[in-house]
Protein backbone atom coordinates (compact mmCIF):
# COMPACT_ATOMS: atom_id res chain seq x y z
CA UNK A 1 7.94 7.91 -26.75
CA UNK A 2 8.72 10.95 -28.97
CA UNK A 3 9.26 10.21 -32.70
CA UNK A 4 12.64 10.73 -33.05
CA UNK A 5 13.21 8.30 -29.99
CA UNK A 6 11.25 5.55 -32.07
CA UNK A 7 13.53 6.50 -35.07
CA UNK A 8 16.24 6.08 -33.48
CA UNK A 9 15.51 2.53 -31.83
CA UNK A 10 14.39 1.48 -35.21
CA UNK A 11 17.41 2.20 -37.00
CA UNK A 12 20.13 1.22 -34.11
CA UNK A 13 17.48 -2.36 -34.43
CA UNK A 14 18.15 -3.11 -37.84
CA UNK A 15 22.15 -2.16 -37.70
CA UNK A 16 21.98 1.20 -39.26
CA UNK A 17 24.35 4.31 -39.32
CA UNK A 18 22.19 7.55 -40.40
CA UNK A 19 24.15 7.66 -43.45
CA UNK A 20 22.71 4.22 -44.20
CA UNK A 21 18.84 5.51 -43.64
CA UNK A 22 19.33 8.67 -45.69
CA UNK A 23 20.91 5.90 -48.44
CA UNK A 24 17.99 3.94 -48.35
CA UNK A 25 15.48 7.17 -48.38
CA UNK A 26 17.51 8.75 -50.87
CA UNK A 27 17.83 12.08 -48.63
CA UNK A 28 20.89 13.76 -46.61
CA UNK A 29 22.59 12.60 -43.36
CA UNK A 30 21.61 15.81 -42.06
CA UNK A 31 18.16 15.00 -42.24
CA UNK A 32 17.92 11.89 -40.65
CA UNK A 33 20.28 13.73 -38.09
CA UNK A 34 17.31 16.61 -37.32
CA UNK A 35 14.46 14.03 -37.49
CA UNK A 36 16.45 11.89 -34.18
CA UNK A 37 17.39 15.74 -33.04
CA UNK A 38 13.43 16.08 -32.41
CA UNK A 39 14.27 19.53 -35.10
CA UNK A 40 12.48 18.41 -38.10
CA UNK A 41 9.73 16.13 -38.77
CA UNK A 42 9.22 14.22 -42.26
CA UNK A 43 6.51 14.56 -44.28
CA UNK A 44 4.08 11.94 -44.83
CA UNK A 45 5.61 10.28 -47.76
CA UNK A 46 8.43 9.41 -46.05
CA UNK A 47 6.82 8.04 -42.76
CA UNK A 48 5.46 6.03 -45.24
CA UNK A 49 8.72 5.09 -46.59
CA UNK A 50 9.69 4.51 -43.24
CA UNK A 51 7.11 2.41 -42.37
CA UNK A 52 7.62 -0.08 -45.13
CA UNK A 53 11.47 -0.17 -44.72
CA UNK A 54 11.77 -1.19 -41.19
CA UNK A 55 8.59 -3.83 -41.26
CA UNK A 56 6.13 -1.66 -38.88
CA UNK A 57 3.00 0.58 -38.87
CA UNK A 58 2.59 4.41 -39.63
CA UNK A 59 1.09 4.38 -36.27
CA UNK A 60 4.00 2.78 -34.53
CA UNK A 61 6.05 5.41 -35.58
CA UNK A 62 3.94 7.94 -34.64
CA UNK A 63 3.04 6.38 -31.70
CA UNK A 64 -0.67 6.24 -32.39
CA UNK A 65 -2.41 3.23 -31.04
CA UNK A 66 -6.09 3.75 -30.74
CA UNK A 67 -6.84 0.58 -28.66
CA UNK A 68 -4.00 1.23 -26.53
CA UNK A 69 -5.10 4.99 -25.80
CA UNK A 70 -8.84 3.56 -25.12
CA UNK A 71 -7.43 1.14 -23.19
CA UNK A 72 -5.62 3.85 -21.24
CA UNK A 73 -8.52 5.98 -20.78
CA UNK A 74 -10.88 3.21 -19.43
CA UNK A 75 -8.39 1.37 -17.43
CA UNK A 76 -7.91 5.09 -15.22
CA UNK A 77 -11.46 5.55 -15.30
CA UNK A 78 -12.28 2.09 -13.95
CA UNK A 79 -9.72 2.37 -11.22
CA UNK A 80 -10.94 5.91 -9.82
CA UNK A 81 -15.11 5.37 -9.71
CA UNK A 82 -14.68 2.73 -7.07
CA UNK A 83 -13.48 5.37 -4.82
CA UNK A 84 -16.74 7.23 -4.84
CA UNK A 85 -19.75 7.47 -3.72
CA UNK A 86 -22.58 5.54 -6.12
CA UNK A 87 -24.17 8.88 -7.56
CA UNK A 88 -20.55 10.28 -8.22
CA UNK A 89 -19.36 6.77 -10.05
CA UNK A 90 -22.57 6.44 -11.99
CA UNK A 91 -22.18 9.70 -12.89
CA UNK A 92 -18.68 9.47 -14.58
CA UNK A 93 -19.49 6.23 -16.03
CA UNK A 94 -22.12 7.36 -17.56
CA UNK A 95 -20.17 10.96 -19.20
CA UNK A 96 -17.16 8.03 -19.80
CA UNK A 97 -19.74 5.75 -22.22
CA UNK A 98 -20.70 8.90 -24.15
CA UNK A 99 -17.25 9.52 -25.14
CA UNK A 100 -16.91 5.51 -25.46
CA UNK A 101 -20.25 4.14 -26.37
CA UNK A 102 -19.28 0.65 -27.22
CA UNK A 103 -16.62 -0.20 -24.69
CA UNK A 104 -17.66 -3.29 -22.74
CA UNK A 105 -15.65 -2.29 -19.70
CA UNK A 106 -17.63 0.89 -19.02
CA UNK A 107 -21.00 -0.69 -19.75
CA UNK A 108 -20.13 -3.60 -17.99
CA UNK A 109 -18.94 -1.37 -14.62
CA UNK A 110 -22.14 0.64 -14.92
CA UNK A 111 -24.42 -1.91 -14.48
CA UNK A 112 -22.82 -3.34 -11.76
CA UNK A 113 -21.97 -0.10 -10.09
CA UNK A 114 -26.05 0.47 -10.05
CA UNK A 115 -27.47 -3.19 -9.86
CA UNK A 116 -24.92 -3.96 -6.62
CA UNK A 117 -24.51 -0.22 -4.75
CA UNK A 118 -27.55 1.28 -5.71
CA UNK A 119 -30.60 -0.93 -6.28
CA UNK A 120 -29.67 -3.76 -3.63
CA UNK A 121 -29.41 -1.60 -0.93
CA UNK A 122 -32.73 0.27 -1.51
CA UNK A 123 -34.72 -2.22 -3.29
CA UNK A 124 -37.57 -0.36 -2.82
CA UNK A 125 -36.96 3.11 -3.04
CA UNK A 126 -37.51 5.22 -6.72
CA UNK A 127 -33.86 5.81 -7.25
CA UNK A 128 -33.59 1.58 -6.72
CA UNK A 129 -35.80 0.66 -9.18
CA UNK A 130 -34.26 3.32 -11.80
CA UNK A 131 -31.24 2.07 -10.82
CA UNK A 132 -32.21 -1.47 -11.66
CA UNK A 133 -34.14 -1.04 -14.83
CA UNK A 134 -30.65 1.21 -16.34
CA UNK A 135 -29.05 -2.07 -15.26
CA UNK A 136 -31.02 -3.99 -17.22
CA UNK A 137 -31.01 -1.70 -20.38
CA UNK A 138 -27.24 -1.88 -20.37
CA UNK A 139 -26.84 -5.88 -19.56
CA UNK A 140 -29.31 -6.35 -22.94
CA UNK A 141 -26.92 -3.94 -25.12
CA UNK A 142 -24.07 -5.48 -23.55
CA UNK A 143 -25.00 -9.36 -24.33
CA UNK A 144 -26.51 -8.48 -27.35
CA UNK A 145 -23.54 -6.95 -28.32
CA UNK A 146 -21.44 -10.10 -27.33
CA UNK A 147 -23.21 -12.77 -26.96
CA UNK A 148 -21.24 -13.58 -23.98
CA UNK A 149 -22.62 -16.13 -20.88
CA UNK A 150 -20.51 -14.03 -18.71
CA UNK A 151 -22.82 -10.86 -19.31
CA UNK A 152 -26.09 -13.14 -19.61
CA UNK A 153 -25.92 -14.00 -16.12
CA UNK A 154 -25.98 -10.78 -14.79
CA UNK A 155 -28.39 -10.36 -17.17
CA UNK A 156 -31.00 -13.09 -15.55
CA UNK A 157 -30.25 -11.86 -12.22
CA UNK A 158 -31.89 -8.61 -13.31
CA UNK A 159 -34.53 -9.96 -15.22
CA UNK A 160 -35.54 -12.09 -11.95
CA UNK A 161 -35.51 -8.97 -10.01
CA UNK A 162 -37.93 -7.00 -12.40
CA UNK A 163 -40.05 -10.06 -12.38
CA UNK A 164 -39.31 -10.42 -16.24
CA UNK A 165 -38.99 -14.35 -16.41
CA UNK A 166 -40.74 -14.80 -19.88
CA UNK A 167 -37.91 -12.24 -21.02
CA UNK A 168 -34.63 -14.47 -19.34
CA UNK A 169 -36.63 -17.82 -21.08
CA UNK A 170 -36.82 -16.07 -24.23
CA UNK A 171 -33.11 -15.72 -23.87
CA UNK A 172 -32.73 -19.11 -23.09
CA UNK A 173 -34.55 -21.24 -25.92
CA UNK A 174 -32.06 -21.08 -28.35
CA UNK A 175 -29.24 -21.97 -25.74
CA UNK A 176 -27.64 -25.79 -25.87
CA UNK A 177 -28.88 -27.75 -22.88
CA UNK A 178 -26.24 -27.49 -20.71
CA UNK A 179 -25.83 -23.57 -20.73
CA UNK A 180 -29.53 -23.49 -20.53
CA UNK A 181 -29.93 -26.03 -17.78
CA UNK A 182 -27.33 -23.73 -15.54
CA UNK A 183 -28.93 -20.48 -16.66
CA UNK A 184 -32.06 -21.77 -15.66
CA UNK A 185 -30.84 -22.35 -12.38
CA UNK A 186 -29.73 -18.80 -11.90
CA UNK A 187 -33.15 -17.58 -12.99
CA UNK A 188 -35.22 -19.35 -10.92
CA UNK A 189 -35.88 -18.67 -7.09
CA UNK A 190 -37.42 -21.05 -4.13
CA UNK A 191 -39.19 -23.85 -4.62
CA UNK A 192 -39.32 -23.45 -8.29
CA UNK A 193 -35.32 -23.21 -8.08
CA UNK A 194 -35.07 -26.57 -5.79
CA UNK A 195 -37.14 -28.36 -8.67
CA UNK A 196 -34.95 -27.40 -11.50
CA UNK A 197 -31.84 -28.47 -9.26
CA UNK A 198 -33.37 -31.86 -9.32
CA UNK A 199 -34.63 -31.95 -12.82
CA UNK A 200 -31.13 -31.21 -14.03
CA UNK A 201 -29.13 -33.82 -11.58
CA UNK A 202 -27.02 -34.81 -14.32
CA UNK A 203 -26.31 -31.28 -15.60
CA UNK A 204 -24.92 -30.67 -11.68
CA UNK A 205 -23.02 -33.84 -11.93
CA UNK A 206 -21.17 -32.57 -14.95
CA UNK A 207 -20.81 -29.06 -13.41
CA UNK A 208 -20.26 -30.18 -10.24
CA UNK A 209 -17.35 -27.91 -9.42
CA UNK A 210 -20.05 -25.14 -9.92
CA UNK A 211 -23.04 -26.63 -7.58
CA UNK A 212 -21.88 -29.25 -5.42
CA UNK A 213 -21.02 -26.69 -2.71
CA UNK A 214 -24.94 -25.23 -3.31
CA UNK A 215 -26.71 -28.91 -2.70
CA UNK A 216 -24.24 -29.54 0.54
CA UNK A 217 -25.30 -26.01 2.05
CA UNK A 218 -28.79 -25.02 0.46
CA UNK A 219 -31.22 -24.67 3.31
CA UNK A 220 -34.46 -25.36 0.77
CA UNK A 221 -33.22 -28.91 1.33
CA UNK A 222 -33.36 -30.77 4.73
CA UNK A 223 -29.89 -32.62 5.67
CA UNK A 224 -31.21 -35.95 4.70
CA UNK A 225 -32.51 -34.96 1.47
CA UNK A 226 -28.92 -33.29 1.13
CA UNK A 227 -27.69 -36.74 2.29
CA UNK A 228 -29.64 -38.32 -0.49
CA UNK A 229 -29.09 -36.12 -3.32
CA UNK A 230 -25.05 -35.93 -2.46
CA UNK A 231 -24.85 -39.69 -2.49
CA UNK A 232 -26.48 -40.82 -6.01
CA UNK A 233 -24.63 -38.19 -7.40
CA UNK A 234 -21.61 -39.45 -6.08
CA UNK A 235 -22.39 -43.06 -7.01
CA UNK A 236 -23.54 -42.05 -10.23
CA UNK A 237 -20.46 -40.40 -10.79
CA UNK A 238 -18.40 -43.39 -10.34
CA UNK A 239 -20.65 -45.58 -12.33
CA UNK A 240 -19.94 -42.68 -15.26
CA UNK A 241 -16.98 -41.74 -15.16
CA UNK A 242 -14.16 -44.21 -16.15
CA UNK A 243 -10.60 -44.78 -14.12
CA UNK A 244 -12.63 -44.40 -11.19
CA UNK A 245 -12.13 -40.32 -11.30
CA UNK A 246 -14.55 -39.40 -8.56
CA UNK A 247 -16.73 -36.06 -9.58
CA UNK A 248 -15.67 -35.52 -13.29
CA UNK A 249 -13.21 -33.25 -12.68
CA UNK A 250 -9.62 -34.18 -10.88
CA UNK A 251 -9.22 -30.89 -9.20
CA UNK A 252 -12.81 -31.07 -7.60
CA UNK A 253 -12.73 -34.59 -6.44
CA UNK A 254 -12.94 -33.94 -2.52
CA UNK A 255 -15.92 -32.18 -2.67
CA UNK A 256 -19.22 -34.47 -2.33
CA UNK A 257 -17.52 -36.41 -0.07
CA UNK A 258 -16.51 -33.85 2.02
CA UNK A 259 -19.84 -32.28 2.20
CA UNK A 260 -21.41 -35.69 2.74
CA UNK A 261 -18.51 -35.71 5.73
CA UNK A 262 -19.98 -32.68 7.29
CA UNK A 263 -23.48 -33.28 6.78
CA UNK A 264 -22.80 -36.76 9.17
CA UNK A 265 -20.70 -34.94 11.47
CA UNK A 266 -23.51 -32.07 11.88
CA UNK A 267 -26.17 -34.87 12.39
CA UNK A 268 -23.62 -37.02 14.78
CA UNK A 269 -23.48 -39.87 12.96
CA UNK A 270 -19.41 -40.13 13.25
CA UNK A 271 -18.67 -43.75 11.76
CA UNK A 272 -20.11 -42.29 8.21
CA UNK A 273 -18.71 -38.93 8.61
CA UNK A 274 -15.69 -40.47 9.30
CA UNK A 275 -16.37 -42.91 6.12
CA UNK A 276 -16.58 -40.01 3.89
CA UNK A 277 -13.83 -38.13 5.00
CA UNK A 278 -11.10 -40.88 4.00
CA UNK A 279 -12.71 -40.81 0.81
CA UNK A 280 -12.13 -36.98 0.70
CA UNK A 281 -8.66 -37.88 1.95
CA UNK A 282 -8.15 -40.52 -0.60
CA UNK A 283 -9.65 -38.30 -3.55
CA UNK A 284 -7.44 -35.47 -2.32
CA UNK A 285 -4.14 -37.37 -2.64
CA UNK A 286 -3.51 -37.63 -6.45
CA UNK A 287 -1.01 -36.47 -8.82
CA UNK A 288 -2.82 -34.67 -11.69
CA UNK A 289 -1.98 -32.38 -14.43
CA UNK A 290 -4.11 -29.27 -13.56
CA UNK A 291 -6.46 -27.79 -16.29
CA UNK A 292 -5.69 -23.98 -15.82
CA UNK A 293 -2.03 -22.75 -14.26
CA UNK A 294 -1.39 -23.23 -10.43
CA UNK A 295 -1.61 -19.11 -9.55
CA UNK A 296 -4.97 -18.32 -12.22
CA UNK A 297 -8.05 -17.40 -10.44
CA UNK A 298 -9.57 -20.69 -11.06
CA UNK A 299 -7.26 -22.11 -7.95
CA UNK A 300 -6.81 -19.04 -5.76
CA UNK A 301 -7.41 -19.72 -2.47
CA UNK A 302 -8.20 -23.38 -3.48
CA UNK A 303 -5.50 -25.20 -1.82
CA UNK A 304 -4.02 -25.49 -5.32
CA UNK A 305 -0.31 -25.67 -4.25
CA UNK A 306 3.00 -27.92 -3.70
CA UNK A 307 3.64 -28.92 -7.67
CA UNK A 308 0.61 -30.20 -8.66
CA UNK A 309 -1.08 -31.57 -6.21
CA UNK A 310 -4.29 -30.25 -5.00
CA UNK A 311 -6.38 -30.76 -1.46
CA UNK A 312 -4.11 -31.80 1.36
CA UNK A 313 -3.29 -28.32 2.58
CA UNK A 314 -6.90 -27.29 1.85
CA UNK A 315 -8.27 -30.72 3.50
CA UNK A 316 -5.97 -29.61 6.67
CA UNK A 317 -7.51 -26.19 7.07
CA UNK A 318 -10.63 -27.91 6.94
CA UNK A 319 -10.53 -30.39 9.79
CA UNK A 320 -9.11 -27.57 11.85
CA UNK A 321 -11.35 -25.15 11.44
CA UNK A 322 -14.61 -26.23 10.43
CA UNK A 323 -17.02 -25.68 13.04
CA UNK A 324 -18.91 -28.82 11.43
CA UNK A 325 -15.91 -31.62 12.62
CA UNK A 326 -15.95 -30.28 16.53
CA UNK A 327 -17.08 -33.27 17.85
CA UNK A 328 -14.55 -35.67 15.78
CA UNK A 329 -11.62 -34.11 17.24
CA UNK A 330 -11.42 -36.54 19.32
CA UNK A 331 -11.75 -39.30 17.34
CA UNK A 332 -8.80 -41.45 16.99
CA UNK A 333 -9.23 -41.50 13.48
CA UNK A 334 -9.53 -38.09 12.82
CA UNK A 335 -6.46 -37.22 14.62
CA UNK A 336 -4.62 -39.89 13.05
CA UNK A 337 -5.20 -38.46 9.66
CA UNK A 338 -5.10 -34.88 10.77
CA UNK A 339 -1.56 -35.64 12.11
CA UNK A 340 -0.68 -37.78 8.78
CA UNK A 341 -1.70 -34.22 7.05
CA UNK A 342 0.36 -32.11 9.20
CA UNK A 343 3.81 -34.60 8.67
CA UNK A 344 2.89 -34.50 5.20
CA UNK A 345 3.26 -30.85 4.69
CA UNK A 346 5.93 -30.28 7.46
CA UNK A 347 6.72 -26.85 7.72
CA UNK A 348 4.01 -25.90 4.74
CA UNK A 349 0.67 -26.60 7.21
CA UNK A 350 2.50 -23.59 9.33
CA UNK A 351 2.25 -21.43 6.13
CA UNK A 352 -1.76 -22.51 5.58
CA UNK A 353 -2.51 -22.39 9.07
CA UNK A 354 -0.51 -20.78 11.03
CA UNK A 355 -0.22 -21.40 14.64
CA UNK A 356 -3.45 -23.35 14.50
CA UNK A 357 -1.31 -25.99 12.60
CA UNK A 358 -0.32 -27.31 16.02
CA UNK A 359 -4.04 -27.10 17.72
């Protein structure tokens, strides 16, 4: 917007006539009149002048916003490298952060771009390891300059690959148990990762929403150490946590008993895996006041729907699909609950499944 159009806005705001601006600025009408005509242009004084009489920044009249023009710049920049080739993205990232040295967004996008498109494809090759050694420069300048867990995880993954452990401990020490305990975790690979998932059972229990889904699926484990593991945590959890809340957290109570549901059903033990899915069933029909809103990332594609309440459309989509709960299809309870689900939601289980709703 041109400056005369901000002029303008400003003084039609505050319930001014041009007469009553030049008043106030001790100049003529016909002043005011060029500066809205886009013929004249004030001097700095009285932008000053200006500034102070209608409550806003030089810049704002001038239409100067450094942060918004950076913004700008990065925002196009980030949008149009993911249409090229790796080289050709690196490339402009790279000529971007030179104009833009400190912006988080570039650095951020350039370590990606080369950790995920150029050294995981060709771990091995020369360009591969360059590749993931700028990563790693770039994740250190970027978490040094923030401090921020999001970056430090990216951060470890690269480490791991170099084979720089000491390094991602080093990071570590200073960290609160909890953040460490997870970082850790993210560090770690094989069997030396399977003992630090055990080591920190109670971290996982209190992060559950995180790892839950790792200990139901991770093929380190066999399914009746998965069995195991799934159940103390679930009994320790209600021992724990008061109001009998299973799993810490409302919006991920279906979870251990759901994968302790499938685990059965995979081994075909059907009275338990028919146990532990009316728990899920029971855990997923609660009324709850949800943490984060109903349409933020945190709940996309997480069943997170209908007013608040969480897991019977996602619980539905489960028993239909899963590949796991073939052979309970035909148990009498199963349908009976899959056919409470589909009443429940009416017309909705069309929306979340489709024409599968009616299979």
């Amino acid at each position: 917007m041109a400056f005369s159009d901000v002029l303008r806005n400003l003084r039609r705001k505050n319930d001014m006539t041009q007469e009553d601006l030049a008043d106030a600025l001790d100049m003529s009408p016909q002043a005011v009149s060029r500066w809205e005509t886009g013929t004249a242009f004030p001097d700095s004084t009285v932008i000053i002048k200006l500034a102070y009489l209608f409550n806003v920044t030089t810049d704002y009249l001038l239409e100067v916003d450094p942060d918004r023009v950076k913004w700008d710049t990065t925002d196009r920049i980030l949008r149009s490298f993911h249409d090229m080739e790796p080289a050709d993205g690196a490339a402009l990232l790279r000529k971007s952060l030179k104009e833009y040295p400190r912006s988080e967004e570039l650095t951020y996008a350039l370590a990606g771009l080369l950790y995920h498109k150029v050294y995981l494809p060709s771990p091995d090759s020369p360009e591969g390891m360059d590749a993931l050694h700028e990563s790693c420069r770039l994740w250190e300048q970027l978490y040094a300059r923030t401090g921020e867990i999001e970056h430090l995880r990216p951060l470890l993954h690269v480490l791991r690959d170099l084979g720089n452990i000491e390094r991602g401990k080093e990071l570590l020490r200073p960290m609160e148990y909890n953040v460490r305990a997870e970082m850790e975790i993210e560090l770690a690979s094989g069997e030396e990762r399977l003992r630090l998932i055990k080591e920190h059972a109670y971290y996982l229990l209190t992060k559950l929403n995180l790892y839950v889904h790792k200990l139901g699926t991770d093929e380190l484990l066999p399914p009746e150490e998965r069995i195991t593991i799934l159940t103390q945590m679930y009994e320790a959890d209600r021992t724990l946590v008061p109001d009998d809340r299973e799993c810490f957290s409302h919006w991920n109570a279906p979870m251990i008993p759901y994968e302790l549901a499938k685990l059965y059903a995979e081994s075909g033990n059907t009275e338990e895996a028919m146990h532990w899915l009316e728990i899920t069933r029971q855990a997923s029909d609660r009324d709850y006041i949800p943490p984060f809103p109903l349409n933020s990332p945190v709940f996309r594609g997480m069943g997170a729907k209908r007013n608040g309440r969480f897991g019977e459309d996602w619980l539905l989509k489960q028993m239909t699909e899963e590949p796991a709960f073939g052979n309970l299809r035909s148990n009498p309870r199963f349908a009976e609950m899959r056919q409470e689900l589909l009443d429940l939601l009416g017309d909705y289980a069309m929306a979340v499944l489709g024409t599968s709703a009616q299979t």
